[in-house]
Every structure is written in structure tokens, then in C-alpha cells.
N, C-alpha and C. Protein backbone atom coordinates (compact mmCIF):
# COMPACT_ATOMS: atom_id res chain seq x y z
N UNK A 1 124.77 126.31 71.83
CA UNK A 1 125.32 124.97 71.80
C UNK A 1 125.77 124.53 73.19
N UNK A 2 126.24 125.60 73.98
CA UNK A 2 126.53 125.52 75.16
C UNK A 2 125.60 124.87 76.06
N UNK A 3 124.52 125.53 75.71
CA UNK A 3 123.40 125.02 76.85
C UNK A 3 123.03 123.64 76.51
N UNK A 4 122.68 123.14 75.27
CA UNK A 4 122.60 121.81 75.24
C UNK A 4 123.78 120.80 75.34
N UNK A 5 124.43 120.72 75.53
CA UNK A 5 125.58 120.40 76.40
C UNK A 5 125.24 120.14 78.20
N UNK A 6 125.04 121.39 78.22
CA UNK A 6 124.76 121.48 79.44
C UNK A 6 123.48 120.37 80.68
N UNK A 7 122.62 120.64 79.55
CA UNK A 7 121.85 119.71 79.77
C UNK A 7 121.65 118.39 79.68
N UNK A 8 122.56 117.67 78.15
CA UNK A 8 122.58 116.23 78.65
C UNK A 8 123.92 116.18 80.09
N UNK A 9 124.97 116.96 80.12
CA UNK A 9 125.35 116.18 81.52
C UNK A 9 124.13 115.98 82.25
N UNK A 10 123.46 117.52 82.92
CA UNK A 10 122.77 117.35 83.57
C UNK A 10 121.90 116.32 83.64
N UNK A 11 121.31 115.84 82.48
CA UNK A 11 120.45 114.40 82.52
C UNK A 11 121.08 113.45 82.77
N UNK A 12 122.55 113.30 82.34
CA UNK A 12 123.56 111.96 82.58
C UNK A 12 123.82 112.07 84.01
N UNK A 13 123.77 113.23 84.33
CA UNK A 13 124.21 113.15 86.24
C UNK A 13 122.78 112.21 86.91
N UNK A 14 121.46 113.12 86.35
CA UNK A 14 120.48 112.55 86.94
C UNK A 14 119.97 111.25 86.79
N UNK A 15 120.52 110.61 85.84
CA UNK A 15 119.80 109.40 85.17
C UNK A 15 120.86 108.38 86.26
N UNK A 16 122.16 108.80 86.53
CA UNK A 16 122.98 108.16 87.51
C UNK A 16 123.09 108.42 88.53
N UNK A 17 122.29 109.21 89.03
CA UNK A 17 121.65 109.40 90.17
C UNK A 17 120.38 108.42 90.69
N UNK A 18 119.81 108.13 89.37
CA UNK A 18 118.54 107.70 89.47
C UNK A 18 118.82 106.63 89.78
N UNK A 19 119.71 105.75 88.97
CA UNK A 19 120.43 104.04 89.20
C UNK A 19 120.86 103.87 90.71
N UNK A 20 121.09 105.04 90.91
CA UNK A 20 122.27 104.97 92.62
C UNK A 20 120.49 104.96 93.74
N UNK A 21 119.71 105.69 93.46
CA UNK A 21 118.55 105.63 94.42
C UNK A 21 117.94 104.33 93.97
N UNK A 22 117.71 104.05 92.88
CA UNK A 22 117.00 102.51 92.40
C UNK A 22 117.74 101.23 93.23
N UNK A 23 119.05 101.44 93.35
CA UNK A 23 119.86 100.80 93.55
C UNK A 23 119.40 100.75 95.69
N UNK A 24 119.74 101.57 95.87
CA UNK A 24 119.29 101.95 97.13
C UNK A 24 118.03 101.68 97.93
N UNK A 25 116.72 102.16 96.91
CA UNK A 25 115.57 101.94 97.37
C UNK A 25 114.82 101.42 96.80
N UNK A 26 114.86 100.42 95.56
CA UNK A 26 114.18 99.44 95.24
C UNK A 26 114.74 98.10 94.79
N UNK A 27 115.61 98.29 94.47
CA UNK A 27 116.38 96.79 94.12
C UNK A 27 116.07 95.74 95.16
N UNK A 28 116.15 95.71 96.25
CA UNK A 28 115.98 94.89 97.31
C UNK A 28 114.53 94.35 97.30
N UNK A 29 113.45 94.68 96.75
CA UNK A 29 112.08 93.86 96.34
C UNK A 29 112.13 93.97 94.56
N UNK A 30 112.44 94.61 93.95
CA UNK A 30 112.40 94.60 92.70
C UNK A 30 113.43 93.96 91.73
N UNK A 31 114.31 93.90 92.54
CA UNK A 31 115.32 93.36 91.32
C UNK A 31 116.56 94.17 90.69
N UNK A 32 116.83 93.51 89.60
CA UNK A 32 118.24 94.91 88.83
C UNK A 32 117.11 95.10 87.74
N UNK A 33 117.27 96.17 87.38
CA UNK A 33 116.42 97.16 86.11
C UNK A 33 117.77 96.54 85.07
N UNK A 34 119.11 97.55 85.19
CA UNK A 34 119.54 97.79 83.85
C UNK A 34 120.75 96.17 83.84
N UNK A 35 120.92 95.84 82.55
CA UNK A 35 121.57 94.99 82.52
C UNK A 35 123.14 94.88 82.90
N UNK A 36 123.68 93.49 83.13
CA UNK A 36 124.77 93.98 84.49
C UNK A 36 125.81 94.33 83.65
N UNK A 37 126.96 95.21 84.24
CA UNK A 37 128.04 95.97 83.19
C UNK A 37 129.22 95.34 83.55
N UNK A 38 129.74 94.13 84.25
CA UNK A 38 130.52 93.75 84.23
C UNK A 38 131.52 94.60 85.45
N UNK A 39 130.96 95.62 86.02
CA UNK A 39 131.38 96.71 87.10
C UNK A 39 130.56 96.49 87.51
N UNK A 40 131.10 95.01 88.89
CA UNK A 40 130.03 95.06 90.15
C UNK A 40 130.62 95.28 91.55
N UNK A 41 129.71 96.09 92.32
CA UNK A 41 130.48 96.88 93.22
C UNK A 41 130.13 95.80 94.19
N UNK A 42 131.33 95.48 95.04
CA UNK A 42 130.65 94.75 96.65
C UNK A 42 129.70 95.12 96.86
N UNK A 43 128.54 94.80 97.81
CA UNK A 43 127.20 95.00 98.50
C UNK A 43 127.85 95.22 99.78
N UNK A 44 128.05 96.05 100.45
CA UNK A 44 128.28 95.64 102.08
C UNK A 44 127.00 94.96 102.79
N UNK A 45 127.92 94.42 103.91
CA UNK A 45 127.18 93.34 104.73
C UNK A 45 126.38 94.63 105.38
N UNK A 46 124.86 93.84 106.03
CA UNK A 46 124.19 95.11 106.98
C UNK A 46 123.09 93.87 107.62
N UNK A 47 122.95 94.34 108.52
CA UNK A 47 121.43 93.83 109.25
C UNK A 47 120.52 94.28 109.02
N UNK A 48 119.32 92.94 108.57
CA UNK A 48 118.12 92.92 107.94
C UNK A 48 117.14 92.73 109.02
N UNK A 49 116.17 93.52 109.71
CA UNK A 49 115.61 92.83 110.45
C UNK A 49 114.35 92.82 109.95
N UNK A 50 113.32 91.71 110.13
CA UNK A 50 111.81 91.44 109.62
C UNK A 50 111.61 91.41 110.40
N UNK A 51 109.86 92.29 110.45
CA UNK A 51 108.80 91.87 111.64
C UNK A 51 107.57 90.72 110.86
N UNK A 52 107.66 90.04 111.78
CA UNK A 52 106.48 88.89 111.65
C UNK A 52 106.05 88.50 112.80
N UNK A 53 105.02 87.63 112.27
CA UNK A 53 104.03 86.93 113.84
C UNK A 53 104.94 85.88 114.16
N UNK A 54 104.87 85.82 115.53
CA UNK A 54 106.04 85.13 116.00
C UNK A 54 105.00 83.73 116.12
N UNK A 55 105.48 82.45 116.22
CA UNK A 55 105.07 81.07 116.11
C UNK A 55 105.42 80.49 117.33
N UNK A 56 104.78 79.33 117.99
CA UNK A 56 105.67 78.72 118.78
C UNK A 56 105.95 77.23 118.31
N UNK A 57 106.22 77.08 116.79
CA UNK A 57 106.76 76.26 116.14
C UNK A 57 107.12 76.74 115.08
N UNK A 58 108.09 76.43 114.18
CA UNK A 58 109.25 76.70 112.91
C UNK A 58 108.00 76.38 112.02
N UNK A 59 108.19 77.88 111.10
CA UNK A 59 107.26 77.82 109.58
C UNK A 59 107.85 77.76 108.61
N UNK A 60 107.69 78.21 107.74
CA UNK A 60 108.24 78.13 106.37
C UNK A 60 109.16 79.38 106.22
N UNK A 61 108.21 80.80 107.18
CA UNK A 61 109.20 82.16 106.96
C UNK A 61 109.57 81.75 108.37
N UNK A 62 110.10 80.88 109.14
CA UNK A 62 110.61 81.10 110.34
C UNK A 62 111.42 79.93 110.29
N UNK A 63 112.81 79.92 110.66
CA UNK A 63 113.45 79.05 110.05
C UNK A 63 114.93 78.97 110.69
N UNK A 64 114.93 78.18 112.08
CA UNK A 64 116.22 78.16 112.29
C UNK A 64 117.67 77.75 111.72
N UNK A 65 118.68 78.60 111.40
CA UNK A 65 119.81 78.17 110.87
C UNK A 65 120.95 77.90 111.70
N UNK A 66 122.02 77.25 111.40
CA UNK A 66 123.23 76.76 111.95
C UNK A 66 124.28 78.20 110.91
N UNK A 67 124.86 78.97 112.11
CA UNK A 67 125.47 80.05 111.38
C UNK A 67 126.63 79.73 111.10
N UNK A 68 128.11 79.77 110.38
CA UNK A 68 129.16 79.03 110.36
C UNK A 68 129.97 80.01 111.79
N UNK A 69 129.78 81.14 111.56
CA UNK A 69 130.25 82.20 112.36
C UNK A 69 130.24 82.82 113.78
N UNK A 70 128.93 82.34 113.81
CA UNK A 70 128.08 82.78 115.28
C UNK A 70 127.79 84.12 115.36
N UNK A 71 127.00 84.65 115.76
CA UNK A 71 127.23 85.96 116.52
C UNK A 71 128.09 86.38 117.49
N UNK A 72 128.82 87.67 117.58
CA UNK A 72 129.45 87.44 119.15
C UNK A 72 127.99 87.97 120.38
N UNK A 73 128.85 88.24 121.41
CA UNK A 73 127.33 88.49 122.56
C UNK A 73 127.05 89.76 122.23
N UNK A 74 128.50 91.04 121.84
CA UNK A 74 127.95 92.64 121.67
C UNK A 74 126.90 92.32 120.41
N UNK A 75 127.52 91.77 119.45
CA UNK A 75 126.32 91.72 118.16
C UNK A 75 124.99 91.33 118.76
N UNK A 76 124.72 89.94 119.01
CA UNK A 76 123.38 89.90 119.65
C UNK A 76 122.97 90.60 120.50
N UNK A 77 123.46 91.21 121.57
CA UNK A 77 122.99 92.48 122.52
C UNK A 77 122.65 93.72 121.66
N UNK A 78 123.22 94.18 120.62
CA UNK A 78 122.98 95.03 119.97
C UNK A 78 121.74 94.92 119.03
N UNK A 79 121.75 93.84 118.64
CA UNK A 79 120.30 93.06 118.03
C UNK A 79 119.08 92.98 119.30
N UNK A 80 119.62 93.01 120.12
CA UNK A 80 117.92 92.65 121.53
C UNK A 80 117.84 91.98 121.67
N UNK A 81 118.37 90.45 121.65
CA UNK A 81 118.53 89.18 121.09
C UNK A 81 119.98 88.10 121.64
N UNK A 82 119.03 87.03 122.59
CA UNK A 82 120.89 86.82 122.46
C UNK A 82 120.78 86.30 121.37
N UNK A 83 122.20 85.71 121.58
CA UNK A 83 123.16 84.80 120.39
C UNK A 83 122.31 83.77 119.59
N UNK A 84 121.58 82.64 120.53
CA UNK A 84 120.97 81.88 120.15
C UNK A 84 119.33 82.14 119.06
N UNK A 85 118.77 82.84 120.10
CA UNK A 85 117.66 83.29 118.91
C UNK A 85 117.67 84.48 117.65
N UNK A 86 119.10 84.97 118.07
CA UNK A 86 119.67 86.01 116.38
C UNK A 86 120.18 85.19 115.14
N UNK A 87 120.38 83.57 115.75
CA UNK A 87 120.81 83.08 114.40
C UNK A 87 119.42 82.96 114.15
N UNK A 88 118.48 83.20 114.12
CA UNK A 88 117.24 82.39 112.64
C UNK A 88 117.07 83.76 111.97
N UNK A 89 116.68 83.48 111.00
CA UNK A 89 116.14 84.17 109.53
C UNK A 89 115.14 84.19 109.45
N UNK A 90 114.58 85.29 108.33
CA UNK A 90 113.73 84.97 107.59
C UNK A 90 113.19 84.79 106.42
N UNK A 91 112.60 83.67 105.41
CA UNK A 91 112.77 83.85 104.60
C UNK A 91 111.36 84.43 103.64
N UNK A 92 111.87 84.80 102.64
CA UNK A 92 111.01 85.49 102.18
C UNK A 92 111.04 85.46 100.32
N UNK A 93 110.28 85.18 99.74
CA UNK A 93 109.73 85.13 98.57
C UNK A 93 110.10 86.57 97.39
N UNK A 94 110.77 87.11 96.46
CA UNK A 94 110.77 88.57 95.91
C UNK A 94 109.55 89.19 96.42
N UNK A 95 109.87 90.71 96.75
CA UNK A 95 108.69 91.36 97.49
C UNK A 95 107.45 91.56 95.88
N UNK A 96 108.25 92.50 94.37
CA UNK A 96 107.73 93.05 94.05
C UNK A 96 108.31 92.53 92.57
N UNK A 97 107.38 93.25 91.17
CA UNK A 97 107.80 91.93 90.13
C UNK A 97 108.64 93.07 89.76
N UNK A 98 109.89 92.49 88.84
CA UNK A 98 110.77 93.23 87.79
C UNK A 98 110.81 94.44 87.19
N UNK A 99 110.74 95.46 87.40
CA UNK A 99 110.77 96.55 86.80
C UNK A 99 111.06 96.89 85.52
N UNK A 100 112.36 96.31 84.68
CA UNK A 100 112.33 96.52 83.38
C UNK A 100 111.66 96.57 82.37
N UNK A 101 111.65 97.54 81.97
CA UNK A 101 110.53 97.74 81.19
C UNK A 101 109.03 98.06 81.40
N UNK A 102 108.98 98.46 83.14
CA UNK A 102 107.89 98.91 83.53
C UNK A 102 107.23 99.98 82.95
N UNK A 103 108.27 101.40 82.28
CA UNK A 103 107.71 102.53 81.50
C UNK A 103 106.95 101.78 80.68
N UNK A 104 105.56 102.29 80.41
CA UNK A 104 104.98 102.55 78.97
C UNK A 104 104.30 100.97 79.24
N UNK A 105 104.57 99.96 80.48
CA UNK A 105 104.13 98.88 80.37
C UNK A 105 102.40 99.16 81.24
N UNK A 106 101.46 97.94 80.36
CA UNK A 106 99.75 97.84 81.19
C UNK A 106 100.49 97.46 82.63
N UNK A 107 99.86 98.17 83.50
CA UNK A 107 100.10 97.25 84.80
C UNK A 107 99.70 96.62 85.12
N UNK A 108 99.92 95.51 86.08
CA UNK A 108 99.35 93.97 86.31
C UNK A 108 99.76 93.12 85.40
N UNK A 109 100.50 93.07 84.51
CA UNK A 109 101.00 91.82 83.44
C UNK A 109 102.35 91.36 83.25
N UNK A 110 102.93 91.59 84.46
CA UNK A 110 104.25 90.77 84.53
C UNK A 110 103.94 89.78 84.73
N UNK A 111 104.37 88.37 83.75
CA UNK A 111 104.15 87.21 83.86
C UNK A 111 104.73 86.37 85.21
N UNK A 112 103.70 85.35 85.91
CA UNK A 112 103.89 84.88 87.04
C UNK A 112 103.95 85.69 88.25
N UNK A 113 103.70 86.97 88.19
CA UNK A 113 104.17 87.70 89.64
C UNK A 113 101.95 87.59 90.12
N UNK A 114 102.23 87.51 91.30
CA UNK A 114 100.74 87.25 91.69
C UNK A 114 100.24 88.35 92.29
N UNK A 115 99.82 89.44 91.72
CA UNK A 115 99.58 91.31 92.03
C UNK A 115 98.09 90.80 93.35
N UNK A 116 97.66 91.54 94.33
CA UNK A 116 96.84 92.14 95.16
C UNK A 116 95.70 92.32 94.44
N UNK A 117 94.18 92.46 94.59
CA UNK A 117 93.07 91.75 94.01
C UNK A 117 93.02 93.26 94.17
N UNK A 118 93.36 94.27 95.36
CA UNK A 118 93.36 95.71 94.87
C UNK A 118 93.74 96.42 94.03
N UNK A 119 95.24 95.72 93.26
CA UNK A 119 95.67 96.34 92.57
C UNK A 119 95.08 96.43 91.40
N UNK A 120 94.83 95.00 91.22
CA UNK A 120 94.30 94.54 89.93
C UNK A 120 92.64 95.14 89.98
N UNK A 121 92.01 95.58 90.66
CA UNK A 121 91.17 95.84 90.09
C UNK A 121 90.92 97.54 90.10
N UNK A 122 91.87 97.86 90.67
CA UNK A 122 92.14 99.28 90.47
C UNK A 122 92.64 99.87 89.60
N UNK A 123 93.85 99.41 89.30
CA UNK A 123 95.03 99.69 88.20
C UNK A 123 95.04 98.76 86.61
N UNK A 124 94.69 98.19 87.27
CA UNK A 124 95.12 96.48 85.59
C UNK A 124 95.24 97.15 84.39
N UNK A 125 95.48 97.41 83.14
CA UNK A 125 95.35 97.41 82.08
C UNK A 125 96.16 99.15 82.26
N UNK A 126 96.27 99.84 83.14
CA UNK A 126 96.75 101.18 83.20
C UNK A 126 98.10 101.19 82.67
N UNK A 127 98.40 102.40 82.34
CA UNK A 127 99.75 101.88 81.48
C UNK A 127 100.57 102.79 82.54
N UNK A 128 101.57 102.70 83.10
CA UNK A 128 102.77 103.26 83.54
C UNK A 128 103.63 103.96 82.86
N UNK A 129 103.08 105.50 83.25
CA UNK A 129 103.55 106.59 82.57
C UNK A 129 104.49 107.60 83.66
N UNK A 130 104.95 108.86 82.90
CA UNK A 130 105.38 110.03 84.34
C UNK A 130 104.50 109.99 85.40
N UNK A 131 103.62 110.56 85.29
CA UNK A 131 102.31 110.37 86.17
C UNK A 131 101.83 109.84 87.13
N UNK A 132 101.85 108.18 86.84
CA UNK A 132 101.54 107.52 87.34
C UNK A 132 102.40 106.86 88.16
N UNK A 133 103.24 106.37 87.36
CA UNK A 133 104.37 105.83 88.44
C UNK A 133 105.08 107.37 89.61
N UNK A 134 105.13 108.60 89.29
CA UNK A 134 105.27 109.62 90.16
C UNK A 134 103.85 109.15 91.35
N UNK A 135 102.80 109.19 91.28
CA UNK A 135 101.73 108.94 92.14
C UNK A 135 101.60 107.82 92.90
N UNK A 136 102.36 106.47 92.04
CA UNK A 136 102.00 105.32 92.80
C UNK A 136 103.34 105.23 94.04
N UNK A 137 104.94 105.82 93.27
CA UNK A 137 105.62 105.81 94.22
C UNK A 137 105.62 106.71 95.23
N UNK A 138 105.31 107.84 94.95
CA UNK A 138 104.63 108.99 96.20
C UNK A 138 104.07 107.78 97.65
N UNK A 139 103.06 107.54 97.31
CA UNK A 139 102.09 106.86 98.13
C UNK A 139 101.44 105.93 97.65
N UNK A 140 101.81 104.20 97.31
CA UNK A 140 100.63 103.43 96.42
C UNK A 140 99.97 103.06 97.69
N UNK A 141 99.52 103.17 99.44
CA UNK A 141 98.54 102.68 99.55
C UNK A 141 97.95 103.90 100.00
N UNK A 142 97.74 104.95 99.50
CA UNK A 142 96.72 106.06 99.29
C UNK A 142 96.22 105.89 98.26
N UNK A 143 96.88 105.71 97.09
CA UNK A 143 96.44 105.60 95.61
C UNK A 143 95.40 104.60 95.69
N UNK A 144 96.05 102.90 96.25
CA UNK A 144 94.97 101.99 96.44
C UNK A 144 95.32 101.20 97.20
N UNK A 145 94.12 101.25 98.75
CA UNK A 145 94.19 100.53 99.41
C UNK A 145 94.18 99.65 99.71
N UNK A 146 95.12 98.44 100.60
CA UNK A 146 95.33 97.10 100.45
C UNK A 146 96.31 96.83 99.64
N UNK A 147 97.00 97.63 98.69
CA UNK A 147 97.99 96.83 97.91
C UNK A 147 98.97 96.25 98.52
N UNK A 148 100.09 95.49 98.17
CA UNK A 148 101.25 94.69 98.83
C UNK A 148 102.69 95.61 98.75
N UNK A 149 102.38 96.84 98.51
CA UNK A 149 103.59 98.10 98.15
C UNK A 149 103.43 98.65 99.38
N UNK A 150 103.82 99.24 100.29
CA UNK A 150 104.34 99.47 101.10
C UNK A 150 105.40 101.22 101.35
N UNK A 151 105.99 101.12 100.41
CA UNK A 151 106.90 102.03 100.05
C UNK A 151 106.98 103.66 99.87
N UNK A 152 106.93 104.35 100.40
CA UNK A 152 106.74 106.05 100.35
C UNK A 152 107.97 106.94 99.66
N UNK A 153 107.38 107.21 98.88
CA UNK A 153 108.55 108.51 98.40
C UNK A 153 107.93 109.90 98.63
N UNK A 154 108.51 110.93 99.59
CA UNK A 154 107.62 112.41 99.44
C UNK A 154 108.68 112.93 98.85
N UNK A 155 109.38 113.01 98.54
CA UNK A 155 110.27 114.11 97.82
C UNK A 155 110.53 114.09 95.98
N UNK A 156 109.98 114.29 95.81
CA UNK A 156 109.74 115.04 94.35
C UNK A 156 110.79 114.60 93.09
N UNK A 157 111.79 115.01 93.85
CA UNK A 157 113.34 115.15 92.98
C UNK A 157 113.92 113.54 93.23
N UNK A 158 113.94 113.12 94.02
CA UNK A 158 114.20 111.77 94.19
C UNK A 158 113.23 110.44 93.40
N UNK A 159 111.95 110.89 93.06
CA UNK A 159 111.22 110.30 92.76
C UNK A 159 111.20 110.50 90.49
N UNK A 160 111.20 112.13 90.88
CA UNK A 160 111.85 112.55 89.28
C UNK A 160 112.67 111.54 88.77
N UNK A 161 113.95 111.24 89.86
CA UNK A 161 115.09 110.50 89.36
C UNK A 161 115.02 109.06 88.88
N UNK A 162 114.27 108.66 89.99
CA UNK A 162 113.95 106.94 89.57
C UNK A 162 112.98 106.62 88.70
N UNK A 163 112.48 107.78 88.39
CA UNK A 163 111.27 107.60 87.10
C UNK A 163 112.29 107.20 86.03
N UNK A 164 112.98 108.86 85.97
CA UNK A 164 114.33 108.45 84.63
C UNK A 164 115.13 107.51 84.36
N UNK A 165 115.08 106.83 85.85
CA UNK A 165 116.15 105.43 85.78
C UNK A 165 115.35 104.43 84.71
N UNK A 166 114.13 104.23 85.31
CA UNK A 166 113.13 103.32 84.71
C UNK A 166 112.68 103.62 82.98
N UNK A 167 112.54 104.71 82.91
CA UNK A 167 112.54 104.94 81.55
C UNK A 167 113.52 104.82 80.51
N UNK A 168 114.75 104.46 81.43
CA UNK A 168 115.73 104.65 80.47
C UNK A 168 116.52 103.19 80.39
N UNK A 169 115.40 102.26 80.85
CA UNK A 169 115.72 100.85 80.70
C UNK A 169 114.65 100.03 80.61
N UNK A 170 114.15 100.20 78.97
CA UNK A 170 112.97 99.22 78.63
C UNK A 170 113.43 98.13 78.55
């Protein structure tokens, strides 16, 4: 009796482990997986930096702002950047579609998200299992080249974890 005990902590440690890396390393293109608990932790502030093709006119992802704050000069020196060209942004569109309910889901059929003509004709109709989602987050542009994922996981146990996160929020 002992040992099974033992083991759901152990799964309850890992499954909140898994939320804390989801939280960490995919939320920021994907979204929130589990629904919100009313325990929301501050986000600390951090610097985001994007690389893009630089313009010599304002685009749509290039976009000067009026900051209320300013930078001081160490911040922009610390950025590479003075003051003036660290206030613009960039903006940017969700990287990647919703995850909930990704276990056990065909891939390619989140409604409105517009998937990579690689993905889709590589993956489409595949269902997102252990397996697979272990393989695609490993490496999805080894799996298939050209996709719009980006993202590497080599470590095993970290990747174990965010599987469990995902499975455990259809």
C-alpha cells in the first residue's frame, strides 16, 4: 500500500513539475493549457529581444512606441542600443495554436490556427500520442522540415514531464 502511495506523490510532484516547465517553455507561443485557479502568480518583468529583417521604414512587426518610462542610458547600453532605438517593439501574432487538449488530438485541426504546408502534409490527421509528441518536441524540424516550431527539447525527463502536463489537461 505503501508503494502506491508512493507513486501518486511521485506523479503529483511530476505532473507539477510538468505545469512549472510548460509554464516556462511553452506558454509564451502556446498559451495556458490548464484552466486558471484563481492563484495567479506575478510574471516578472524580463527583456524580450526579436531578431528580424531590419526595414528602412516602419512595418507592421516594426513599430515605433512612445514608452511612458523611458529607458535609462545603463538599460539601453546594456541592450546595444541607445535609448531612442530600444523603445520600438515588436509585434507579433501567437507563435503556436492552443495546446489543450492536444493529447489524443488529429494534428493540424485546431480551428483557425494556419499550420506550415510541411506540417500538414507530413503530420495532418496523426494523432498526438507519448510518442509522438516526445519526437516532435525532441526536434520538430528534424521530424519535418520547414515547419514554423522551432523549439528543442534533448533531455528526456523534462520532456516526460510536459507530455504529463498535456495529458492531464484535455
Amino acid at each position: 500500500m505503501m508503494i502506491v502511495g508512493t507513486a501518486w506523490a511521485e506523479n503529483d510532484d511530476d505532473l507539477a513539475a510538468g505545469g512549472d516547465l510548460y509554464a516556462a517553455q511553452c506558454k509564451v507561443c502556446h498559451g495556458l493549457v490548464s484552466a486558471p485557479t484563481g492563484d495567479v502568480r506575478p510574471v516578472p518583468p524580463r527583456v524580450v529581444r526579436v531578431a528580424m529583417q531590419q526595414s528602412a521604414r516602419p512595418t507592421t512587426q516594426d513599430v515605433s512606441v512612445q514608452m511612458t518610462s523611458g529607458l535609462s542610458a545603463a538599460t539601453a547600453a546594456w541592450l546595444g542600443e541607445d535609448a531612442a532605438e530600444a523603445a520600438r517593439i515588436a509585434v507579433a501574432p501567437p507563435y503556436g495554436p492552443n495546446l489543450r487538449g492536444v493529447y489524443g488530438r488529429p494534428a493540424g485541426t485546431v480551428k483557425g490556427f494556419v499550420y506550415s504546408s510541411a506540417f500538414l502534409k507530413s503530420l495532418k490527421g496523426m494523432e498526438w500520442n507519448d510518442a509522438a509528441l516526445d519526437v516532435w518536441i525532441t526536434n520538430p524540424q528534424k521530424w519535418v522540415p520547414g515547419v514554423y516550431m522551432f523549439y528543442k527539447q534533448p533531455d528526456a525527463e523534462v520532456r516526460r514531464k510536459i507530455i504529463l502536463y498535456l495529458k492531464a489537461n484535455p
